[in-house]
N, C-alpha and C. Protein backbone atom coordinates (compact mmCIF):
# COMPACT_ATOMS: atom_id res chain seq x y z
N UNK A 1 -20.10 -3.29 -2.04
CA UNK A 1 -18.94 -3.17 -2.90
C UNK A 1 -18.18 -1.88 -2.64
N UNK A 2 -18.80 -0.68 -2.81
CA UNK A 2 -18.28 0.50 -2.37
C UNK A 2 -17.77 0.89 -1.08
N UNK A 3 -18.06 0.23 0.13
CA UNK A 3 -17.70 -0.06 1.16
C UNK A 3 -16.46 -0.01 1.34
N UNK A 4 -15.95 -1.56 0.64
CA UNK A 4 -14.45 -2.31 0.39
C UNK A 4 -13.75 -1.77 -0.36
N UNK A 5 -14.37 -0.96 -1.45
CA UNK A 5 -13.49 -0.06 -1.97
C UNK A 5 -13.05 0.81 -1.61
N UNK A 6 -14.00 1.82 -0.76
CA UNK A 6 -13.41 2.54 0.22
C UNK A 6 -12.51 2.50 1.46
N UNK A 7 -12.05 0.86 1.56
CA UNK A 7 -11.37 0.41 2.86
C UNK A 7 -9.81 0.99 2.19
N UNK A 8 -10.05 0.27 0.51
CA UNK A 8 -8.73 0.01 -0.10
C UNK A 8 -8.23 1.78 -0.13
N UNK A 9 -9.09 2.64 -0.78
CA UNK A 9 -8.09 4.12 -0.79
C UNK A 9 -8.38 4.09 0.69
N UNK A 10 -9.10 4.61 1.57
CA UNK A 10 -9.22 4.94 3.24
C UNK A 10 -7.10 4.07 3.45
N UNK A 11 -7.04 3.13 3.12
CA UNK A 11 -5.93 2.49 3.76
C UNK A 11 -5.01 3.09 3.12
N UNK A 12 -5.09 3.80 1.94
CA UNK A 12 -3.79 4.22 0.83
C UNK A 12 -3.66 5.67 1.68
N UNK A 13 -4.98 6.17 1.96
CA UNK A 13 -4.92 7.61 1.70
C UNK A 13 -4.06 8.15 3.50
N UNK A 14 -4.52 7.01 4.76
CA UNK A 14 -3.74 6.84 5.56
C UNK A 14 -2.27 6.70 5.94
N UNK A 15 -1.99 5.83 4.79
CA UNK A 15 -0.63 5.85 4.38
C UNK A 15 -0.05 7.27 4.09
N UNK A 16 -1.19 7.94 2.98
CA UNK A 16 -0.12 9.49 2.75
C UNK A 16 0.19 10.08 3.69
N UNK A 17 -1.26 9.74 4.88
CA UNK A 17 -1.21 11.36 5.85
C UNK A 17 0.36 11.18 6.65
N UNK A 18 0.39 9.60 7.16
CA UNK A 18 1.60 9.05 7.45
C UNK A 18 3.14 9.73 6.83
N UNK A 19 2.86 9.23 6.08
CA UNK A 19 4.47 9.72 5.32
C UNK A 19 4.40 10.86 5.26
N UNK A 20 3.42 11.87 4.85
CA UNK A 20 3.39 14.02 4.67
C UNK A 20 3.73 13.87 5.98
N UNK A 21 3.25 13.69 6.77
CA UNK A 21 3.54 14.13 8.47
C UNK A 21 4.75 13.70 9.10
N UNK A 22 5.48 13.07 8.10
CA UNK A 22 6.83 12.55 8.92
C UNK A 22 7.83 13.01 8.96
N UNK A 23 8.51 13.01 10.36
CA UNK A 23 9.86 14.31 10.37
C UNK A 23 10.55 12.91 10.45
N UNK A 24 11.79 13.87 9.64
CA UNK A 24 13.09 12.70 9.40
C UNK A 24 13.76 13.03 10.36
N UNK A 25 13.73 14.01 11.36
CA UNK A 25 14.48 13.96 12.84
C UNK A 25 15.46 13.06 12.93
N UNK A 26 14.73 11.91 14.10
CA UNK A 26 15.23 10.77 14.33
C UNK A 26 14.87 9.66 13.79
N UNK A 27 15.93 8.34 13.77
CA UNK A 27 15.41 7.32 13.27
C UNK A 27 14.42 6.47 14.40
N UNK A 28 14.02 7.14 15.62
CA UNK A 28 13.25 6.37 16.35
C UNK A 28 11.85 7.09 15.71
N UNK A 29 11.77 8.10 15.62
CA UNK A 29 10.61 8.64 15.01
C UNK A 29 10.01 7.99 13.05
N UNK A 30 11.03 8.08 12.40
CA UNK A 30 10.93 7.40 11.63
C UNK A 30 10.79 5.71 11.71
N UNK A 31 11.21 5.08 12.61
CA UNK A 31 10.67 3.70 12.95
C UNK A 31 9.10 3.66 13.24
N UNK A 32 8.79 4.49 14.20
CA UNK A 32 7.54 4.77 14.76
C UNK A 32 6.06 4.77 13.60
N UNK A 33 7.04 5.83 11.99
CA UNK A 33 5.84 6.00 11.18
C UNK A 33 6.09 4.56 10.20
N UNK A 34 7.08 4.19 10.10
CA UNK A 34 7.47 2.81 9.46
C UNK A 34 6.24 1.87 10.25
N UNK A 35 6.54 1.56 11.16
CA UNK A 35 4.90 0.88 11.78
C UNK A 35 3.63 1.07 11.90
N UNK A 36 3.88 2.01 11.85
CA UNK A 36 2.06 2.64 11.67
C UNK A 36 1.65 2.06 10.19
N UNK A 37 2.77 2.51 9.02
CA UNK A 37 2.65 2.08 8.37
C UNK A 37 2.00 1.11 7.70
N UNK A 38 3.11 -0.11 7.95
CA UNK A 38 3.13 -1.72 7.98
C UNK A 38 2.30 -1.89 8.66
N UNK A 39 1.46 -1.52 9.71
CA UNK A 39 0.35 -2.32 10.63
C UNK A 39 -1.09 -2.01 9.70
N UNK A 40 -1.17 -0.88 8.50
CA UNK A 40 -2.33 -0.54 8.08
C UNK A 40 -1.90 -1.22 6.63
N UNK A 41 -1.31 -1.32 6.28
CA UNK A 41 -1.02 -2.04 4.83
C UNK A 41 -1.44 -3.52 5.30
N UNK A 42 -0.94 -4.20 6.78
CA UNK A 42 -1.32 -5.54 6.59
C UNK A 42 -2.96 -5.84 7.56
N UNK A 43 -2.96 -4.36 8.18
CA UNK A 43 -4.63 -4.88 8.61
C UNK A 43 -5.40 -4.02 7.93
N UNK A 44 -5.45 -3.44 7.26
CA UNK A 44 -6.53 -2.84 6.67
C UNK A 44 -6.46 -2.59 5.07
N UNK A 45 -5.66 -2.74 4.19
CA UNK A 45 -5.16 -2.90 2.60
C UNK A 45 -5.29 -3.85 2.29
N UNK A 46 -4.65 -4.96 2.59
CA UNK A 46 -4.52 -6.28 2.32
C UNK A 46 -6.14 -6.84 2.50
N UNK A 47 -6.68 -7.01 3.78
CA UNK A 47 -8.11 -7.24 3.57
C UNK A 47 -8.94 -6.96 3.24
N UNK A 48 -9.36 -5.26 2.94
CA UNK A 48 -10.08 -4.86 1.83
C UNK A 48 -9.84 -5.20 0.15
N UNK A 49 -8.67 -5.34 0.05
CA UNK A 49 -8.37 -5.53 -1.40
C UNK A 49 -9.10 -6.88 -1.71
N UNK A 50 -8.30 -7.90 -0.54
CA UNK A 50 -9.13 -9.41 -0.91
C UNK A 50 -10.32 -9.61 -1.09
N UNK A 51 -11.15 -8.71 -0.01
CA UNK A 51 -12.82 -8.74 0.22
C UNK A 51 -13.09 -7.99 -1.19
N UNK A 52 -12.70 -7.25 -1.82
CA UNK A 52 -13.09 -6.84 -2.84
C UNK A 52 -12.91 -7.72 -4.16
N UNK A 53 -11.60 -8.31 -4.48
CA UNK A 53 -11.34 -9.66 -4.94
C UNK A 53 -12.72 -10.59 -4.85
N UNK A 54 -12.89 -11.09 -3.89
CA UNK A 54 -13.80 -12.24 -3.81
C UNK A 54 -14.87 -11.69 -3.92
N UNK A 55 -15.22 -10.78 -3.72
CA UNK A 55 -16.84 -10.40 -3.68
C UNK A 55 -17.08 -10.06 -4.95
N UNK A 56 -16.12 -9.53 -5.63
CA UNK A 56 -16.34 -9.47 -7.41
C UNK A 56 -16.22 -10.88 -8.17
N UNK A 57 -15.30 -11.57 -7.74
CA UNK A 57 -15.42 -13.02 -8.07
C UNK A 57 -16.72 -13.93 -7.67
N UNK A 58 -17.30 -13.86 -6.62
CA UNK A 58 -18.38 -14.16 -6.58
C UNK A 58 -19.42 -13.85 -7.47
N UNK A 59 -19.63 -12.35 -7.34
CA UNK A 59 -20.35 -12.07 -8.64
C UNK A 59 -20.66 -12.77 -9.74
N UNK A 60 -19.07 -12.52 -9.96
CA UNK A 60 -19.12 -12.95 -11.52
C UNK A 60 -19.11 -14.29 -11.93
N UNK A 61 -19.21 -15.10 -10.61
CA UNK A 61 -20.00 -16.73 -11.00
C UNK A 61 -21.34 -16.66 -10.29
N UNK A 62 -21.89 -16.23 -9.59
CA UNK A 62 -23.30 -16.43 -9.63
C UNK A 62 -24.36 -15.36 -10.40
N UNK A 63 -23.31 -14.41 -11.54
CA UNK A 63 -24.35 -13.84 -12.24
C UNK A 63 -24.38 -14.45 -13.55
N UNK A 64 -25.39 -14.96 -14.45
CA UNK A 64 -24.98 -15.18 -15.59
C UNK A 64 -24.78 -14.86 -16.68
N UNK A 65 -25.29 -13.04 -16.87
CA UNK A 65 -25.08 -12.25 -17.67
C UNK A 65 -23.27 -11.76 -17.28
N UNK A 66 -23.05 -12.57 -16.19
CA UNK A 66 -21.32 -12.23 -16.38
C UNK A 66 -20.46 -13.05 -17.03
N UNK A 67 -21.07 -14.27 -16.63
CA UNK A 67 -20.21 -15.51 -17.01
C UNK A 67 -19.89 -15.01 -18.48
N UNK A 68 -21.06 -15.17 -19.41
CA UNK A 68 -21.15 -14.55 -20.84
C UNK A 68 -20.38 -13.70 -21.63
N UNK A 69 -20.12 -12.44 -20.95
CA UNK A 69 -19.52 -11.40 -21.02
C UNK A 69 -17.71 -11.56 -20.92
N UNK A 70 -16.97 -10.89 -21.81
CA UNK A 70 -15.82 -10.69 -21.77
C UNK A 70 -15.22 -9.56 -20.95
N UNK A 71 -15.67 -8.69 -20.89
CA UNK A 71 -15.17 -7.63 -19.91
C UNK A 71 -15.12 -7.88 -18.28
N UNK A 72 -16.21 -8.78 -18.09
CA UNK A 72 -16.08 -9.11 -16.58
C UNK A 72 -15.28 -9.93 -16.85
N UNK A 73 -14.25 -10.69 -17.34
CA UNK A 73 -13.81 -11.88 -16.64
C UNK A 73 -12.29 -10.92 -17.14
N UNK A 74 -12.20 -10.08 -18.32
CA UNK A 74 -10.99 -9.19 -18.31
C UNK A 74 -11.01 -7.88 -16.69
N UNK A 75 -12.23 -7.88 -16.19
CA UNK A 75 -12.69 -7.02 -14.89
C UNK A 75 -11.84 -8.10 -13.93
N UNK A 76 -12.08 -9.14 -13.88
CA UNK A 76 -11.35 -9.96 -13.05
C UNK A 76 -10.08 -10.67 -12.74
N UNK A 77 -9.10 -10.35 -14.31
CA UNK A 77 -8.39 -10.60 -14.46
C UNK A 77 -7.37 -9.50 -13.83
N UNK A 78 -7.90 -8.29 -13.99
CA UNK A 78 -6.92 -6.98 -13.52
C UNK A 78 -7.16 -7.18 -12.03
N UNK A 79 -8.63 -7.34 -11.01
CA UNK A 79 -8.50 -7.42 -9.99
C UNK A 79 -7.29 -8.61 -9.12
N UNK A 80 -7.43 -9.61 -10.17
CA UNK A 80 -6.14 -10.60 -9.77
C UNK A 80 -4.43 -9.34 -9.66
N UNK A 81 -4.46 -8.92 -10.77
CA UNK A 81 -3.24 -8.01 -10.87
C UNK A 81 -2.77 -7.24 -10.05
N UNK A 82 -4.49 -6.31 -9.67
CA UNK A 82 -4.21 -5.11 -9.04
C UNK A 82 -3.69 -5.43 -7.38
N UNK A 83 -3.79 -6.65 -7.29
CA UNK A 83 -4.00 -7.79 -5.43
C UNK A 83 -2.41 -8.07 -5.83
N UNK A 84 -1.64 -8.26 -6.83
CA UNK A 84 -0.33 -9.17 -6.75
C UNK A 84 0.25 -7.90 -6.91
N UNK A 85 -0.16 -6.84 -7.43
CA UNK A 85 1.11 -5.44 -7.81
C UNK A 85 0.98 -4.83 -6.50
N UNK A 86 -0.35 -5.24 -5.44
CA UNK A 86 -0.07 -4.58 -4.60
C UNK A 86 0.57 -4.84 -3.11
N UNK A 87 0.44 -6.49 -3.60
CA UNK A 87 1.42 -7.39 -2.43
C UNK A 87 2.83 -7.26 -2.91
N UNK A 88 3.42 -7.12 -4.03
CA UNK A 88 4.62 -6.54 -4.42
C UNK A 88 5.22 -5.19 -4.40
N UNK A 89 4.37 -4.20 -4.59
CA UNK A 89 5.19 -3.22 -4.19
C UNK A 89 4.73 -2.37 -3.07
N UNK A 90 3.00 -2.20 -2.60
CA UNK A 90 3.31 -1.66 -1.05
C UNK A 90 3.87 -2.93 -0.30
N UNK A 91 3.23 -3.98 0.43
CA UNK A 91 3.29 -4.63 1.52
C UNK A 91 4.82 -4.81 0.88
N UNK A 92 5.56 -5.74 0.25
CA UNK A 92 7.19 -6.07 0.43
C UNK A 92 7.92 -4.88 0.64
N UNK A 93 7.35 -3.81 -0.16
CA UNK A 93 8.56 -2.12 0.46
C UNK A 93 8.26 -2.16 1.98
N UNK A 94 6.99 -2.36 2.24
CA UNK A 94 7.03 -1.60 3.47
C UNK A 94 7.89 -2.88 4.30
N UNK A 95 7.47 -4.09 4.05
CA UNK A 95 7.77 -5.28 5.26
C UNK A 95 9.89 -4.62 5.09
N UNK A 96 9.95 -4.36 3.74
CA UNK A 96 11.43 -4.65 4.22
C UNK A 96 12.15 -3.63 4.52
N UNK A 97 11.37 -2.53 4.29
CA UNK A 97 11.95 -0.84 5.09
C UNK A 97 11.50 -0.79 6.45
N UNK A 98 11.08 -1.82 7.06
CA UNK A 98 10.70 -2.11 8.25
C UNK A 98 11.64 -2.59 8.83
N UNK A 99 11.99 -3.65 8.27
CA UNK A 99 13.33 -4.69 8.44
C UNK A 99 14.64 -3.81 8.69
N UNK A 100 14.88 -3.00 7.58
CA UNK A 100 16.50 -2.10 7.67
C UNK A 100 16.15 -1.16 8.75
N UNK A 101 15.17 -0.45 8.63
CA UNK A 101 14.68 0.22 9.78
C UNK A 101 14.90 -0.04 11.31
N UNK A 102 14.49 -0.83 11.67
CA UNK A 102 14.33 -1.41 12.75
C UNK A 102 15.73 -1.97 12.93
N UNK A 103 16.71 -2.70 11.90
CA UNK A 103 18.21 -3.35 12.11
C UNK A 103 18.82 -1.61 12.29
N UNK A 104 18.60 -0.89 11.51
CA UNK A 104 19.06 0.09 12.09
C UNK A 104 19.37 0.82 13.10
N UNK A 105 17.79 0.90 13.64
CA UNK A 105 17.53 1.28 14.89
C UNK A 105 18.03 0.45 16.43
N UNK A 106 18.06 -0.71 16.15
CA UNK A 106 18.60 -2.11 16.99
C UNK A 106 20.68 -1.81 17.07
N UNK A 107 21.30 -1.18 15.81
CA UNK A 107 22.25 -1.57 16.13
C UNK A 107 23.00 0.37 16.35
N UNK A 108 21.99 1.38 16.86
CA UNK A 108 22.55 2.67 17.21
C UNK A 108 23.07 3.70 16.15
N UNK A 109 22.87 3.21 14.82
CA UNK A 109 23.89 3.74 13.60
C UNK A 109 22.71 4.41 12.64
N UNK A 110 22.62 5.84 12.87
CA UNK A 110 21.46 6.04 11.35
C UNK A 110 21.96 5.78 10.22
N UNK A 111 21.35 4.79 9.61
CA UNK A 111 21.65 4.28 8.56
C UNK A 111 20.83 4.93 7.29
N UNK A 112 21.85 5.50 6.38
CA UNK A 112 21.20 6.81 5.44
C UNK A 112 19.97 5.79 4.39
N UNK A 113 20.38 4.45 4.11
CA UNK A 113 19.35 3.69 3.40
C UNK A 113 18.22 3.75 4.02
N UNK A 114 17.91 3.82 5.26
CA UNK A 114 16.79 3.33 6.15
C UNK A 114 15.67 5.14 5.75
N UNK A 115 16.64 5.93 5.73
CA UNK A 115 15.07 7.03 5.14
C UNK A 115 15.08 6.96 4.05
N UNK A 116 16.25 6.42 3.51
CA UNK A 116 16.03 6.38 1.89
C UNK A 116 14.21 5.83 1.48
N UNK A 117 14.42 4.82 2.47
CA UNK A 117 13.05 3.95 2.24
C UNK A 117 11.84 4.68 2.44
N UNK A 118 11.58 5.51 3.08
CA UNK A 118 10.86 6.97 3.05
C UNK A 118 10.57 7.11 2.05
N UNK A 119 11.41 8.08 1.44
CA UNK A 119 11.36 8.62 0.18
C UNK A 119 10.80 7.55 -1.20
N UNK A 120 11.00 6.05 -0.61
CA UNK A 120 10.68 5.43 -1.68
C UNK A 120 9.39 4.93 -1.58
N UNK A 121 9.18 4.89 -0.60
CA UNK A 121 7.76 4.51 -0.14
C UNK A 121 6.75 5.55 -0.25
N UNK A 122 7.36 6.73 -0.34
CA UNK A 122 6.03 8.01 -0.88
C UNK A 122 6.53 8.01 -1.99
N UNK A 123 7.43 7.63 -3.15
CA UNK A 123 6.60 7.42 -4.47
C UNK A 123 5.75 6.50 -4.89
N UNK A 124 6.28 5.51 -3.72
CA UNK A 124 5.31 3.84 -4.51
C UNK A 124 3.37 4.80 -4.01
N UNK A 125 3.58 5.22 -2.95
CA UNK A 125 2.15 5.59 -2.25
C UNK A 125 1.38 6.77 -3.36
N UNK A 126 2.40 7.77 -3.61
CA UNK A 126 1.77 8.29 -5.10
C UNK A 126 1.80 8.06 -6.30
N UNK A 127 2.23 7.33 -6.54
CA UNK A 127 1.89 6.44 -7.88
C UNK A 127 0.56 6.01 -7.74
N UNK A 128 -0.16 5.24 -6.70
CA UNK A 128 -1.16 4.74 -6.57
C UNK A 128 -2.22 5.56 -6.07
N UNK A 129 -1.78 6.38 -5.43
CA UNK A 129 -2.94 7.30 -5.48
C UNK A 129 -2.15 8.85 -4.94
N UNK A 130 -2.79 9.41 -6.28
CA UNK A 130 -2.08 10.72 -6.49
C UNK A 130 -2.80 11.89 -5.40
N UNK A 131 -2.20 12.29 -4.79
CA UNK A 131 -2.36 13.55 -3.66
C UNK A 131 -2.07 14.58 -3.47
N UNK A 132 -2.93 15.66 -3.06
CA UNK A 132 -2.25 16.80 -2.88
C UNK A 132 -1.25 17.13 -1.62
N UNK A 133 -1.41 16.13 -0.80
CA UNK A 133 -0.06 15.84 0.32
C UNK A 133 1.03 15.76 -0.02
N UNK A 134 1.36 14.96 -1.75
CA UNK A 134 2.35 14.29 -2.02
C UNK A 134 3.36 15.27 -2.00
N UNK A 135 4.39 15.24 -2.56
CA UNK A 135 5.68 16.12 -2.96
C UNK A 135 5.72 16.09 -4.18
N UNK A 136 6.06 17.33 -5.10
CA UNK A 136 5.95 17.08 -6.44
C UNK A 136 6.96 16.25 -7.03
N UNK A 137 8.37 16.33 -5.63
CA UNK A 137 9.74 15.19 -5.98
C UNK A 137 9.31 14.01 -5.83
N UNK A 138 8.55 13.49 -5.56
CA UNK A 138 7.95 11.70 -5.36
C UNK A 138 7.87 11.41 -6.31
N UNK A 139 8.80 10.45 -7.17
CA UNK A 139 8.45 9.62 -7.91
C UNK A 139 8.83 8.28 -7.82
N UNK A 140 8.15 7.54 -8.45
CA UNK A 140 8.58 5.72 -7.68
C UNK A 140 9.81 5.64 -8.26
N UNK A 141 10.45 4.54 -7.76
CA UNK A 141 11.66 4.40 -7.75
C UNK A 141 11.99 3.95 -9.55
């Protein structure tokens, strides 16, 4: 269990080093951390979160001091939550600051929205897990 939990911050906390380390230079450089990004939110966040999902769901039908219990199945109800708040606001920020990003980068024009998404993406990242990397100006949108 602790394992998978550790995949889920290990993948958040990757994300920070990402964004603290990013020079707004260029928008090819900023594309560059935009992917690094998006490639660890959808291979390594997303499947720890699930494996953690199911392996607590498992649990809590083959134990039967869980079935019983109200707190595990309210324990399971937030893990449903914590999997949909987090396919909503990391993975869709990132998939679609990827998107302007990259249209940006494709059509030669720095486009001032495209770091905007930066900035919005290290509040969504400290909101969820608070850092001493962060900026004390990060706040989610």
């Amino acid at each position: 269990m602790w394992a998978r939990a550790i995949g889920v911050m290990g993948s958040l906390a990757c994300c920070v080093v990402l964004v603290s380390s990013a020079s707004q230079g260029s928008l090819a450089d900023y594309a560059v951390i935009r992917a690094g990004i998006d490639a660890i939110a959808r291979w390594a966040l997303i499947p720890s979160i699930l494996l953690v999902l199911v392996s607590g769901l498992l649990a809590l039908v083959a134990t039967e001091a869980y079935k019983n219990s109200g707190w595990a199945w309210v324990k399971a109800l937030l893990g449903l939550v914590m999997f949909e708040d987090t396919l909503l606001t990391i993975q869709s920020s990132t998939t679609a600051a990827n998107k302007l990003t990259a249209a940006a980068l494709a059509s030669g024009v720095a486009d001032p929205a495209a770091a905007q998404g930066l900035d919005r993406f290290i509040g969504l990242i400290c909101r969820a897990l608070p850092a001493p990397s962060c900026p004390n100006n990060a706040s989610p949108p």
